[in-house]
PDB file of N, CA and C in Angstrom:
ATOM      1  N   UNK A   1      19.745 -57.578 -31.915  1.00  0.00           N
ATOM      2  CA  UNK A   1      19.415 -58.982 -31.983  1.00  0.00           C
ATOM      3  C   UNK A   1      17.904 -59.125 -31.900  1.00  0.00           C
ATOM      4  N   UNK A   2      17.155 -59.826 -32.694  1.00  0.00           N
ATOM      5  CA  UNK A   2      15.792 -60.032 -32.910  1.00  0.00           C
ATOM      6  C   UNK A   2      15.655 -61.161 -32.227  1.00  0.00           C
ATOM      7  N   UNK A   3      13.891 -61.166 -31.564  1.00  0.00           N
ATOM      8  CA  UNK A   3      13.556 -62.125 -30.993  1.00  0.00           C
ATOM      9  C   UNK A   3      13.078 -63.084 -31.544  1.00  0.00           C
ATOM     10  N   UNK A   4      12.234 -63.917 -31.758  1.00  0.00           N
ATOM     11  CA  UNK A   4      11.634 -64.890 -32.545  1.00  0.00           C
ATOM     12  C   UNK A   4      10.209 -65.126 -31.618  1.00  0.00           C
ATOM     13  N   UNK A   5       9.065 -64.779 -31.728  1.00  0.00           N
ATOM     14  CA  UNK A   5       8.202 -64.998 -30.926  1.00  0.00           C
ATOM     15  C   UNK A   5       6.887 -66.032 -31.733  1.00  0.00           C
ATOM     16  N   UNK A   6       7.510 -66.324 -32.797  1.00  0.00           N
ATOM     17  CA  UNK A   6       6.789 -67.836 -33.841  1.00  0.00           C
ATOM     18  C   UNK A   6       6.386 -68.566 -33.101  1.00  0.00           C
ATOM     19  N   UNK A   7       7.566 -69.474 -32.183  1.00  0.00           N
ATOM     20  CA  UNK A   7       7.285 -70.658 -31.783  1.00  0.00           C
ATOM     21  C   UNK A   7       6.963 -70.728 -30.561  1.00  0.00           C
ATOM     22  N   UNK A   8       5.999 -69.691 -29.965  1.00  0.00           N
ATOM     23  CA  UNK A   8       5.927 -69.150 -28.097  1.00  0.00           C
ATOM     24  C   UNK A   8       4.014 -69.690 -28.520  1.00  0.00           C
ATOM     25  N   UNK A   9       3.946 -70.772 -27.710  1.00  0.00           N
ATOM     26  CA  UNK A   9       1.940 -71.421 -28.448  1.00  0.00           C
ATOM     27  C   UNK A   9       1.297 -70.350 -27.034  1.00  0.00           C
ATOM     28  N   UNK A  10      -0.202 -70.777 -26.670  1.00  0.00           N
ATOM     29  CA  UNK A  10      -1.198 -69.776 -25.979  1.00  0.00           C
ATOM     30  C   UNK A  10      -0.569 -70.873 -24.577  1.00  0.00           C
ATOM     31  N   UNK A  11      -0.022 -72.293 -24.136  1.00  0.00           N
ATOM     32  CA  UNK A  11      -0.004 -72.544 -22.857  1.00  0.00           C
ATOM     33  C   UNK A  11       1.327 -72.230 -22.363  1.00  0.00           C
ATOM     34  N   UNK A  12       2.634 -71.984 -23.178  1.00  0.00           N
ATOM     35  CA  UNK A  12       3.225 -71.068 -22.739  1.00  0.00           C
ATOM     36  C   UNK A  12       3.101 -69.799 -22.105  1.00  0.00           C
ATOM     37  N   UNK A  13       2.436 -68.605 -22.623  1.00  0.00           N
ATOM     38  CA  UNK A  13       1.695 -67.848 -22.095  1.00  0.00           C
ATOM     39  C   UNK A  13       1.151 -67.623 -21.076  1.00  0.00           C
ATOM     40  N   UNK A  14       0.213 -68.565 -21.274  1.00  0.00           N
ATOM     41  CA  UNK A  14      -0.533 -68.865 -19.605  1.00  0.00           C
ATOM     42  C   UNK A  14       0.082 -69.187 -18.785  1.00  0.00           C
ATOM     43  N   UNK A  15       0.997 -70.181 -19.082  1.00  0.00           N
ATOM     44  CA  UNK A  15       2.266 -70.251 -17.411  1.00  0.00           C
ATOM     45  C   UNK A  15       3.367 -68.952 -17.593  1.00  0.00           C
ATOM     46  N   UNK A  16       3.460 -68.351 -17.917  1.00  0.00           N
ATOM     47  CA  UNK A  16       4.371 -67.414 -17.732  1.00  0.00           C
ATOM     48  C   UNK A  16       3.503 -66.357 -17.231  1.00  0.00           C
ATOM     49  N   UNK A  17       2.182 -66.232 -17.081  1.00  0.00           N
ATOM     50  CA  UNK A  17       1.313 -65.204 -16.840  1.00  0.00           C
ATOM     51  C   UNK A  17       0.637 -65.501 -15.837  1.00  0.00           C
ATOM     52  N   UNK A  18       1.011 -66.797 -15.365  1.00  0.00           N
ATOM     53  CA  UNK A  18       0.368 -67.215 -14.152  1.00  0.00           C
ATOM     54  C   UNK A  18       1.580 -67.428 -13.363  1.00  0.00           C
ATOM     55  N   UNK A  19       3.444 -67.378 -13.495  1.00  0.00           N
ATOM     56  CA  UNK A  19       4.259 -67.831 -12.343  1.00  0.00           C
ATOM     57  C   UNK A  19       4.718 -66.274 -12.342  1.00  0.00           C
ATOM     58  N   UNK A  20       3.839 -65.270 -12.716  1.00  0.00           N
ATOM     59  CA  UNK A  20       4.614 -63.562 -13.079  1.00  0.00           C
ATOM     60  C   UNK A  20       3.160 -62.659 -11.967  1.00  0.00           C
ATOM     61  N   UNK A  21       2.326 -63.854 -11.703  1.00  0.00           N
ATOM     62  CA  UNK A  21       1.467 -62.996 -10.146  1.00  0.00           C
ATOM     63  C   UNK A  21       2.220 -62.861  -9.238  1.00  0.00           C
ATOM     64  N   UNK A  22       1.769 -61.703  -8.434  1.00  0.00           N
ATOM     65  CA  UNK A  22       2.178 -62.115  -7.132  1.00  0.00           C
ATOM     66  C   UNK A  22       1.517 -62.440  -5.881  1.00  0.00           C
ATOM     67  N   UNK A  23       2.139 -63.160  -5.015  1.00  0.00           N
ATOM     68  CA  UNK A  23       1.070 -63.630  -4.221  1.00  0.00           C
ATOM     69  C   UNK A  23       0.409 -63.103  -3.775  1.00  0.00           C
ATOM     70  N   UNK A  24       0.336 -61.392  -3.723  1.00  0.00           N
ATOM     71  CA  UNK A  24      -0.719 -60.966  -2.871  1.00  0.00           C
ATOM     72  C   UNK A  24      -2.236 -60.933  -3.709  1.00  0.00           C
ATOM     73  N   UNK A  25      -1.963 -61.262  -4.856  1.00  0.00           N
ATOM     74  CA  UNK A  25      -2.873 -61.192  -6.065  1.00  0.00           C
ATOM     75  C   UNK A  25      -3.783 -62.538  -6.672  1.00  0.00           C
ATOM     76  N   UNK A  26      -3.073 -63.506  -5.867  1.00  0.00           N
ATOM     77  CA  UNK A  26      -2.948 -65.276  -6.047  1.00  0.00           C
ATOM     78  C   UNK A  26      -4.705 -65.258  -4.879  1.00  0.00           C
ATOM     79  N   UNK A  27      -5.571 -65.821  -5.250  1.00  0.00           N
ATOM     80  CA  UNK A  27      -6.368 -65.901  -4.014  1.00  0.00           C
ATOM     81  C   UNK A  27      -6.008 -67.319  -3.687  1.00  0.00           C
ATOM     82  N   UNK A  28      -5.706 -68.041  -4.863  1.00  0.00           N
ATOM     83  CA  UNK A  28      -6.047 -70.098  -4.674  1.00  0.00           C
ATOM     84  C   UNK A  28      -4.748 -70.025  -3.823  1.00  0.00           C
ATOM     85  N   UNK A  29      -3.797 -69.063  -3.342  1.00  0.00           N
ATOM     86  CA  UNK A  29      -2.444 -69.984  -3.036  1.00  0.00           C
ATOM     87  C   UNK A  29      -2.956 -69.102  -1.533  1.00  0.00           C
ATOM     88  N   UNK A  30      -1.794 -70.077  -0.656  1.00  0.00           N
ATOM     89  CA  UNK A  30      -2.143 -69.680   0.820  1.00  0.00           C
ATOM     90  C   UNK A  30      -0.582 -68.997   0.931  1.00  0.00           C
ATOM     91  N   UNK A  31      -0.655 -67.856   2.152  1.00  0.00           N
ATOM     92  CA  UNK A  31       0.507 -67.160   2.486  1.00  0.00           C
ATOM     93  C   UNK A  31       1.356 -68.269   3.368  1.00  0.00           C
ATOM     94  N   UNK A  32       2.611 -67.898   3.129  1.00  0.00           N
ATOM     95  CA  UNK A  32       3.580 -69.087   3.833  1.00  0.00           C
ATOM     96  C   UNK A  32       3.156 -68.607   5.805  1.00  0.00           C
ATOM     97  N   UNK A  33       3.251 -69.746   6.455  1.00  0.00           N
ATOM     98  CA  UNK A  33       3.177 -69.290   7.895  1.00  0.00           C
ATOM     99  C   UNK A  33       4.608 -68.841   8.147  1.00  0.00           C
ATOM    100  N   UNK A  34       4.452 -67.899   9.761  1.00  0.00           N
ATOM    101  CA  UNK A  34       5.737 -67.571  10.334  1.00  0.00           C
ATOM    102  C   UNK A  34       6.165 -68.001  11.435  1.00  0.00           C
ATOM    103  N   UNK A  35       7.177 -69.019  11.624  1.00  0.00           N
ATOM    104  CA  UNK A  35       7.685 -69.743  12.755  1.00  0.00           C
ATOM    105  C   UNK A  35       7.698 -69.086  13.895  1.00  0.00           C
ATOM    106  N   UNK A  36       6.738 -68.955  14.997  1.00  0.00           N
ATOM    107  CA  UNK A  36       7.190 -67.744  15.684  1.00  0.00           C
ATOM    108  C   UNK A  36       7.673 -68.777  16.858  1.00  0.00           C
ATOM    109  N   UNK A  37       8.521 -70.410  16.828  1.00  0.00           N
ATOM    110  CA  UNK A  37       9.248 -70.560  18.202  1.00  0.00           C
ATOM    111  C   UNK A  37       9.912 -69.896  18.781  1.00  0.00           C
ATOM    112  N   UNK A  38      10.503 -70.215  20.321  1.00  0.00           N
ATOM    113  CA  UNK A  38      10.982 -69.109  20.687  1.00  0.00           C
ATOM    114  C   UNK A  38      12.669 -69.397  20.588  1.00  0.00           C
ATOM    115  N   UNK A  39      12.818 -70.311  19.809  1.00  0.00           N
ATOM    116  CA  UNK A  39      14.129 -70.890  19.582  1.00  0.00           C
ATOM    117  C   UNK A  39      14.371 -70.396  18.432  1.00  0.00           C
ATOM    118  N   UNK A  40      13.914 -69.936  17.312  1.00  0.00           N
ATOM    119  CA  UNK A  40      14.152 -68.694  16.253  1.00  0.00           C
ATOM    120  C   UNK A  40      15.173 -67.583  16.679  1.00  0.00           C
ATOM    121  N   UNK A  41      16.235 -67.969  15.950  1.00  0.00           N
ATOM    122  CA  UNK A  41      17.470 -66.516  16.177  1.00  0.00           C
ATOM    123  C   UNK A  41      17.115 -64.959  16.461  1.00  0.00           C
ATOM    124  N   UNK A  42      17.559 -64.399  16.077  1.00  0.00           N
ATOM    125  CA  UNK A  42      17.217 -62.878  16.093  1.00  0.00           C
ATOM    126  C   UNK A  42      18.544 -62.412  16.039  1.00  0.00           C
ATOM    127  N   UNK A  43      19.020 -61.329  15.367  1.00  0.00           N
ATOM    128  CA  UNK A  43      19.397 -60.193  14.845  1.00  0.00           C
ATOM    129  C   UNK A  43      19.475 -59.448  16.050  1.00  0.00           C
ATOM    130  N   UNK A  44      21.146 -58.777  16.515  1.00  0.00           N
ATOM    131  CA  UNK A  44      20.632 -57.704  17.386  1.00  0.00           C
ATOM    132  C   UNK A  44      21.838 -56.587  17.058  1.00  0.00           C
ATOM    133  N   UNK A  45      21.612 -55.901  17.314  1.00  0.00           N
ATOM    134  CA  UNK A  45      22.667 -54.439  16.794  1.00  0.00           C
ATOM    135  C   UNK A  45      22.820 -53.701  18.179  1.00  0.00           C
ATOM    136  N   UNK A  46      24.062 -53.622  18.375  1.00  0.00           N
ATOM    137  CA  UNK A  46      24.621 -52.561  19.575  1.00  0.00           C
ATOM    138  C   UNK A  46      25.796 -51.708  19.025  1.00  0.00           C
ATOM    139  N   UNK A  47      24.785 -50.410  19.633  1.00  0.00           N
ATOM    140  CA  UNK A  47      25.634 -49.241  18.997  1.00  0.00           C
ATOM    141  C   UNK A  47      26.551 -48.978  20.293  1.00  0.00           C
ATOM    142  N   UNK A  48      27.633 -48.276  20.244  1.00  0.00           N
ATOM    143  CA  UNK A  48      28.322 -48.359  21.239  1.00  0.00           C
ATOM    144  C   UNK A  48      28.215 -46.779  21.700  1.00  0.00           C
ATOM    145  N   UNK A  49      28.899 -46.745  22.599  1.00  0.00           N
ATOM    146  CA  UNK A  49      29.179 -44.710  23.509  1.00  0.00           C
ATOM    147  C   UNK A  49      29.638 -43.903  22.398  1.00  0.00           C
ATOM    148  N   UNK A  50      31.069 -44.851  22.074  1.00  0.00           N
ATOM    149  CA  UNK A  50      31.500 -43.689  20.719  1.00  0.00           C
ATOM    150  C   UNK A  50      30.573 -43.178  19.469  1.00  0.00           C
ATOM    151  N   UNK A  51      29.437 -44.468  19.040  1.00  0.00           N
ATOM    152  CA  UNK A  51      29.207 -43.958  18.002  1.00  0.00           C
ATOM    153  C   UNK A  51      27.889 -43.051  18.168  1.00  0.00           C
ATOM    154  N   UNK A  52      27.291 -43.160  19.487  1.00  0.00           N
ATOM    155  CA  UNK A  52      26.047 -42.393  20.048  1.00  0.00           C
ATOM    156  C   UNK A  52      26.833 -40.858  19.786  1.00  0.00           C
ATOM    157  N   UNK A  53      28.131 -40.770  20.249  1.00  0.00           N
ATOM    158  CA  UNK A  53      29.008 -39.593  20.906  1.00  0.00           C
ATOM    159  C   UNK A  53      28.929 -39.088  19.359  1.00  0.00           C
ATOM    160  N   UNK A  54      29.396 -39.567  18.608  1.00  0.00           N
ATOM    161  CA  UNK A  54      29.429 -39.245  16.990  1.00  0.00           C
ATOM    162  C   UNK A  54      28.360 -38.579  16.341  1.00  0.00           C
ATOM    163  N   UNK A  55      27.180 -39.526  16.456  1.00  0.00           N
ATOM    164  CA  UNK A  55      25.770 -39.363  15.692  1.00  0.00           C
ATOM    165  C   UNK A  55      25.488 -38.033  16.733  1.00  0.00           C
ATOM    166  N   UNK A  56      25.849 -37.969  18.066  1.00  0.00           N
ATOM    167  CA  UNK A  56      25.336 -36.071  18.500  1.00  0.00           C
ATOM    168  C   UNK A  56      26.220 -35.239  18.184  1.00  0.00           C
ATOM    169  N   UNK A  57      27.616 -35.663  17.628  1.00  0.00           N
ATOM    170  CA  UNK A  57      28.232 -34.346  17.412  1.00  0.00           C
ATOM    171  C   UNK A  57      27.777 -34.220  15.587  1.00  0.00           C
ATOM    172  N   UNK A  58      27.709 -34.587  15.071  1.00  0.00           N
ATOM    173  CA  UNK A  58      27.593 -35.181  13.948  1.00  0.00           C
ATOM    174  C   UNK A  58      25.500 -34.017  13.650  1.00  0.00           C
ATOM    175  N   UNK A  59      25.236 -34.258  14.390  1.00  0.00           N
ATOM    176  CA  UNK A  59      24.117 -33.666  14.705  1.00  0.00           C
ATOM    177  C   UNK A  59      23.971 -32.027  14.841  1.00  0.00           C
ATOM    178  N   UNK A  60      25.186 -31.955  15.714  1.00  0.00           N
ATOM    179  CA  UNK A  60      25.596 -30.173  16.474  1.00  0.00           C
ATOM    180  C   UNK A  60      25.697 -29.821  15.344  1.00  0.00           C
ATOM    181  N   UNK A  61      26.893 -30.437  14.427  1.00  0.00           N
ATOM    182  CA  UNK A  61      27.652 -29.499  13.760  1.00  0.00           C
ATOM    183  C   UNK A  61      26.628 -29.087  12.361  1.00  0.00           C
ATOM    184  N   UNK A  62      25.466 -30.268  12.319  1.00  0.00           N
ATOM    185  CA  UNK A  62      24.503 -29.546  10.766  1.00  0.00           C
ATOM    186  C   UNK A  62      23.895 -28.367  11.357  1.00  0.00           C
ATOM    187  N   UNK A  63      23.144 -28.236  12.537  1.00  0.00           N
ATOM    188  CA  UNK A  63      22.897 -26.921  13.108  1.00  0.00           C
ATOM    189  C   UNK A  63      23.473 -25.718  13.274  1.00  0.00           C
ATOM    190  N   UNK A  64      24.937 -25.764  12.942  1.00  0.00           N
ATOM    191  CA  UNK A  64      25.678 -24.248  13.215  1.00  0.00           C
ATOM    192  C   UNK A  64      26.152 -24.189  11.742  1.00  0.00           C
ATOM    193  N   UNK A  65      25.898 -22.541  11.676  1.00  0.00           N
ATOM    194  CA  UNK A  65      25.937 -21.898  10.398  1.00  0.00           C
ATOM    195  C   UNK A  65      27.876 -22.321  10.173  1.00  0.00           C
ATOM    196  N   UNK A  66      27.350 -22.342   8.187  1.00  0.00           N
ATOM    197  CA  UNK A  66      28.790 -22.289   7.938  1.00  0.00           C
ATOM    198  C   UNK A  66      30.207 -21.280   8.179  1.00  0.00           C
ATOM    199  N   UNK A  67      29.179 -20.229   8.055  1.00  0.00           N
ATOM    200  CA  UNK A  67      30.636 -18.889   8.209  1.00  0.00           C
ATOM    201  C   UNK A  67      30.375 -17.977   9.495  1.00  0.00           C
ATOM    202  N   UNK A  68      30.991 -17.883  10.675  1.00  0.00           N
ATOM    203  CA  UNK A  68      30.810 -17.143  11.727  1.00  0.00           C
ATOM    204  C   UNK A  68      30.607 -15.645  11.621  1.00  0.00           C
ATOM    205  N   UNK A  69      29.087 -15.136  11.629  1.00  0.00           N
ATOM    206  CA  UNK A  69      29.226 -14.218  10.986  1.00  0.00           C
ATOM    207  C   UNK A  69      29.284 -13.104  12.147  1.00  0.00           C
ATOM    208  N   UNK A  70      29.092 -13.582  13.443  1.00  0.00           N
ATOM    209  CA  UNK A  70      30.098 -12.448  14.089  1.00  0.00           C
ATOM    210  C   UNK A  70      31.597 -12.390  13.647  1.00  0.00           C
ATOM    211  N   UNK A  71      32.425 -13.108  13.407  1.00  0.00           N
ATOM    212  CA  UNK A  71      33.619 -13.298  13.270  1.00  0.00           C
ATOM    213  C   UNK A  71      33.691 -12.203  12.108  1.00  0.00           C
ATOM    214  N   UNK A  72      32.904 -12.340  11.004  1.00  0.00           N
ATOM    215  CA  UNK A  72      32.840 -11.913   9.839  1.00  0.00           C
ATOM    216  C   UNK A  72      32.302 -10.144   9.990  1.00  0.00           C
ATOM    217  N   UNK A  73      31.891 -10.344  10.941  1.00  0.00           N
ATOM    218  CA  UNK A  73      31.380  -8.776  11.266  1.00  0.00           C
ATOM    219  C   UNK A  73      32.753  -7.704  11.998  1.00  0.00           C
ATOM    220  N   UNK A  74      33.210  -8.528  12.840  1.00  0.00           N
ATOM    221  CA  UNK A  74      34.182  -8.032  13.732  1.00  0.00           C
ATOM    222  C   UNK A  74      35.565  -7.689  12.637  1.00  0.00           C
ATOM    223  N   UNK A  75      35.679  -8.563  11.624  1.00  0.00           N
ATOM    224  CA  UNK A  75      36.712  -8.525  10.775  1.00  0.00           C
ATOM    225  C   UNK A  75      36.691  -6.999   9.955  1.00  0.00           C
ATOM    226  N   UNK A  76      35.238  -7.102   9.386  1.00  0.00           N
ATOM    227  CA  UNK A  76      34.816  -5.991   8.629  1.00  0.00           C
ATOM    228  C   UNK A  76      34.987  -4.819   9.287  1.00  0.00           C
ATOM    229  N   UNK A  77      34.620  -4.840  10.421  1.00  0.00           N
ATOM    230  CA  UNK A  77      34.635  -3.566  11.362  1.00  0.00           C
ATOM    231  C   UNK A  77      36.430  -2.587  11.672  1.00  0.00           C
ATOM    232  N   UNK A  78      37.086  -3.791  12.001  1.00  0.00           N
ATOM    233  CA  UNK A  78      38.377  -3.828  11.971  1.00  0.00           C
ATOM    234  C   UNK A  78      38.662  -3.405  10.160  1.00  0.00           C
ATOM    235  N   UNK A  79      38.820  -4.028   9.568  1.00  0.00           N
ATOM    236  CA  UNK A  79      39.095  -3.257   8.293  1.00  0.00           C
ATOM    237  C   UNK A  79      38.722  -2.082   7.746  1.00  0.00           C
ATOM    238  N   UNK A  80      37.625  -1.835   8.521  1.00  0.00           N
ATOM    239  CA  UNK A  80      37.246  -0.017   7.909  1.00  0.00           C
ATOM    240  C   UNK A  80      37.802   1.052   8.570  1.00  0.00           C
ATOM    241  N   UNK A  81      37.730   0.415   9.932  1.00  0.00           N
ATOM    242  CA  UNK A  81      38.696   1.131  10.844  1.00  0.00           C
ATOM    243  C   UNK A  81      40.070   1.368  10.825  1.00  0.00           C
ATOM    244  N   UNK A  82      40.681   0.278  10.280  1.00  0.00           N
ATOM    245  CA  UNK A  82      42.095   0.545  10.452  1.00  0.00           C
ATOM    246  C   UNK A  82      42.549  -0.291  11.033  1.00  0.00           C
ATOM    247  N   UNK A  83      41.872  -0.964  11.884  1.00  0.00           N
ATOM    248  CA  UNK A  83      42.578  -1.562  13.076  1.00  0.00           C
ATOM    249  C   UNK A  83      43.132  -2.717  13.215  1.00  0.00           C
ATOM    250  N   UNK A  84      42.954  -3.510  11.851  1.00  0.00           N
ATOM    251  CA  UNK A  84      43.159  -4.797  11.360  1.00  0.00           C
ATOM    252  C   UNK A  84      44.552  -4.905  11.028  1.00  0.00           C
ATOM    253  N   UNK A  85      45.160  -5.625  11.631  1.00  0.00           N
ATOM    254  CA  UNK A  85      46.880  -5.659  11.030  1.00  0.00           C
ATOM    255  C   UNK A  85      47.005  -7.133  10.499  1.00  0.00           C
ATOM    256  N   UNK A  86      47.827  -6.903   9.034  1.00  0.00           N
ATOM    257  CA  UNK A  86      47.833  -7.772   8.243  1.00  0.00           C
ATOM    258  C   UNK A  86      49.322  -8.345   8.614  1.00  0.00           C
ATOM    259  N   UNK A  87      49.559  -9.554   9.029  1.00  0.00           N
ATOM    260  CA  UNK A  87      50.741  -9.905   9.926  1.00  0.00           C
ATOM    261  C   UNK A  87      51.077 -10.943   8.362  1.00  0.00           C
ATOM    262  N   UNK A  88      52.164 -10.311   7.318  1.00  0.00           N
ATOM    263  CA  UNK A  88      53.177 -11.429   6.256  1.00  0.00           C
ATOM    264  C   UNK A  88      53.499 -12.369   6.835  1.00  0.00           C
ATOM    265  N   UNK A  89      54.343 -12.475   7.578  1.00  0.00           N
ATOM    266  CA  UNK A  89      54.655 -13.714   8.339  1.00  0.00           C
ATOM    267  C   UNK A  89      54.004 -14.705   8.980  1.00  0.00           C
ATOM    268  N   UNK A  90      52.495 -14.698   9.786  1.00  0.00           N
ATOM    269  CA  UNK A  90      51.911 -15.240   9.773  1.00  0.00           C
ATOM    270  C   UNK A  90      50.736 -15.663   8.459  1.00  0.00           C
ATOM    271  N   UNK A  91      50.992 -15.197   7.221  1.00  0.00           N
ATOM    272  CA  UNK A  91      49.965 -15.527   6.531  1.00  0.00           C
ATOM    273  C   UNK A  91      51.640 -16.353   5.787  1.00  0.00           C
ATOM    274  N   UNK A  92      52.320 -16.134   5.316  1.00  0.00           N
ATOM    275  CA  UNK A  92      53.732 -16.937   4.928  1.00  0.00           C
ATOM    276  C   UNK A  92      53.446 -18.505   5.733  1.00  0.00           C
ATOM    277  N   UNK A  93      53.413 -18.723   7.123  1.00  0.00           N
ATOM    278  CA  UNK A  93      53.199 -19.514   8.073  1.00  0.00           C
ATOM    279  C   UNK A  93      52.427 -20.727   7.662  1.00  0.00           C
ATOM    280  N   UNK A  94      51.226 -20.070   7.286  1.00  0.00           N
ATOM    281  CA  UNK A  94      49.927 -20.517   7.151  1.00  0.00           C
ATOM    282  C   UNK A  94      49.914 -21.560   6.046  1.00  0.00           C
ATOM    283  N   UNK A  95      50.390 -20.395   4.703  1.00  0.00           N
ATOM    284  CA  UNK A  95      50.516 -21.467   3.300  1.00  0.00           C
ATOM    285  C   UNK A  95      51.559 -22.391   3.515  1.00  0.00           C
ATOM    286  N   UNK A  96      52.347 -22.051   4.177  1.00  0.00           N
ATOM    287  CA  UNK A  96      53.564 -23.368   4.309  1.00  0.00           C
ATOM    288  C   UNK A  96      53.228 -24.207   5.027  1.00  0.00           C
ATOM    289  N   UNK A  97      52.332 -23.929   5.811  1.00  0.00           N
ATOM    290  CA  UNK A  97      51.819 -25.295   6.785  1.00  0.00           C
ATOM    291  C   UNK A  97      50.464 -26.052   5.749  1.00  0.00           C
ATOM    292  N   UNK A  98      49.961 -25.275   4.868  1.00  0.00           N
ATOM    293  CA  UNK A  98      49.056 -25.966   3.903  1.00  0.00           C
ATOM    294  C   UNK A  98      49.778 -26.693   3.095  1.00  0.00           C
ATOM    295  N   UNK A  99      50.747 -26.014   2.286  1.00  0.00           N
ATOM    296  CA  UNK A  99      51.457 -26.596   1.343  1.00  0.00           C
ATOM    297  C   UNK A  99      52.248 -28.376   2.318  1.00  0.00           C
ATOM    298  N   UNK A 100      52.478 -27.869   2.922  1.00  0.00           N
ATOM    299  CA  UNK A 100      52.890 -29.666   3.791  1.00  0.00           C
ATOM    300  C   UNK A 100      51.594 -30.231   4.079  1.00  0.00           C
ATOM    301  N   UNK A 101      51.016 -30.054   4.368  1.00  0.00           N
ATOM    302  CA  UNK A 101      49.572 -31.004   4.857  1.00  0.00           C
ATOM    303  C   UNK A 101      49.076 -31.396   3.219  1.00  0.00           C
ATOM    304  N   UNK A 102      49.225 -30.763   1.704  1.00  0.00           N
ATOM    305  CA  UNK A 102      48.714 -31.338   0.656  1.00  0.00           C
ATOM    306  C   UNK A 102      49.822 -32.206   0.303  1.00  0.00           C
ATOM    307  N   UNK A 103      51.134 -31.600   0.570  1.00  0.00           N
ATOM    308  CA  UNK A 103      52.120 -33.323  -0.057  1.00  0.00           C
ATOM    309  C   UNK A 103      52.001 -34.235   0.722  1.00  0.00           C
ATOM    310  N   UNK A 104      51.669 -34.183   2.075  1.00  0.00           N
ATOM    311  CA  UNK A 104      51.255 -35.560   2.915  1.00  0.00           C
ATOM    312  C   UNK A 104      50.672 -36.820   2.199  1.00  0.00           C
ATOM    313  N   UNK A 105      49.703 -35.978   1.405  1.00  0.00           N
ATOM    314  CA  UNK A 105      48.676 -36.620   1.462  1.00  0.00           C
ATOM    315  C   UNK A 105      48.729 -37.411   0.258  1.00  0.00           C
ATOM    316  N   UNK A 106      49.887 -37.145  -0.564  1.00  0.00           N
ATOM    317  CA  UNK A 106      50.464 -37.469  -1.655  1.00  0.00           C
ATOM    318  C   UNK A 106      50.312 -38.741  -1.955  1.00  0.00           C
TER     319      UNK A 106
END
């Protein structure tokens, strides 16, 4: 869609180029004052215990690494050794308790 900029004269212009300052740029205009009674509302925000309790655990947990790498060491160690027993039934356990926690959620 085309504009038509024919019929736009030079005092158009000038008011569109003069209401497109901004005031900090305006010297002739004065800044609005600020009511400072003391009967003026105010805004107040209270965070509560729980959500303090939150924002520090919330805090802990970006500080600790993702994968326990003692855990990850001790595992390895156990597997070269031998000593690691691979229990079917508890890994059977496991996916069946996953597999119910994803249709839950259905």
């Amino acid at each position: 869609m085309a504009i038509s900029i024919n019929d736009i004269n030079t005092t158009q212009v000038a008011n569109a180029t003069q209401n497109s300052k901004s005031p900090a740029t305006d010297s002739n205009k004065q800044t609005p004052s600020v009511n400072t009674n003391s009967t003026a509302a105010t805004d107040t925000i209270t965070v509560t215990d729980s959500a303090r309790l939150i924002q520090q655990l919330e805090t802990q947990l970006e500080s600790l690494p993702v994968v326990d790498a003692a855990r990850v060491a001790q595992v390895r160690e156990n597997l070269n050794s031998g000593n690691h027993i691979i229990s079917s039934e508890r890994i059977a356990e496991k996916f069946s308790r996953y597999e119910s926690l994803l249709e839950a959620t259905r």
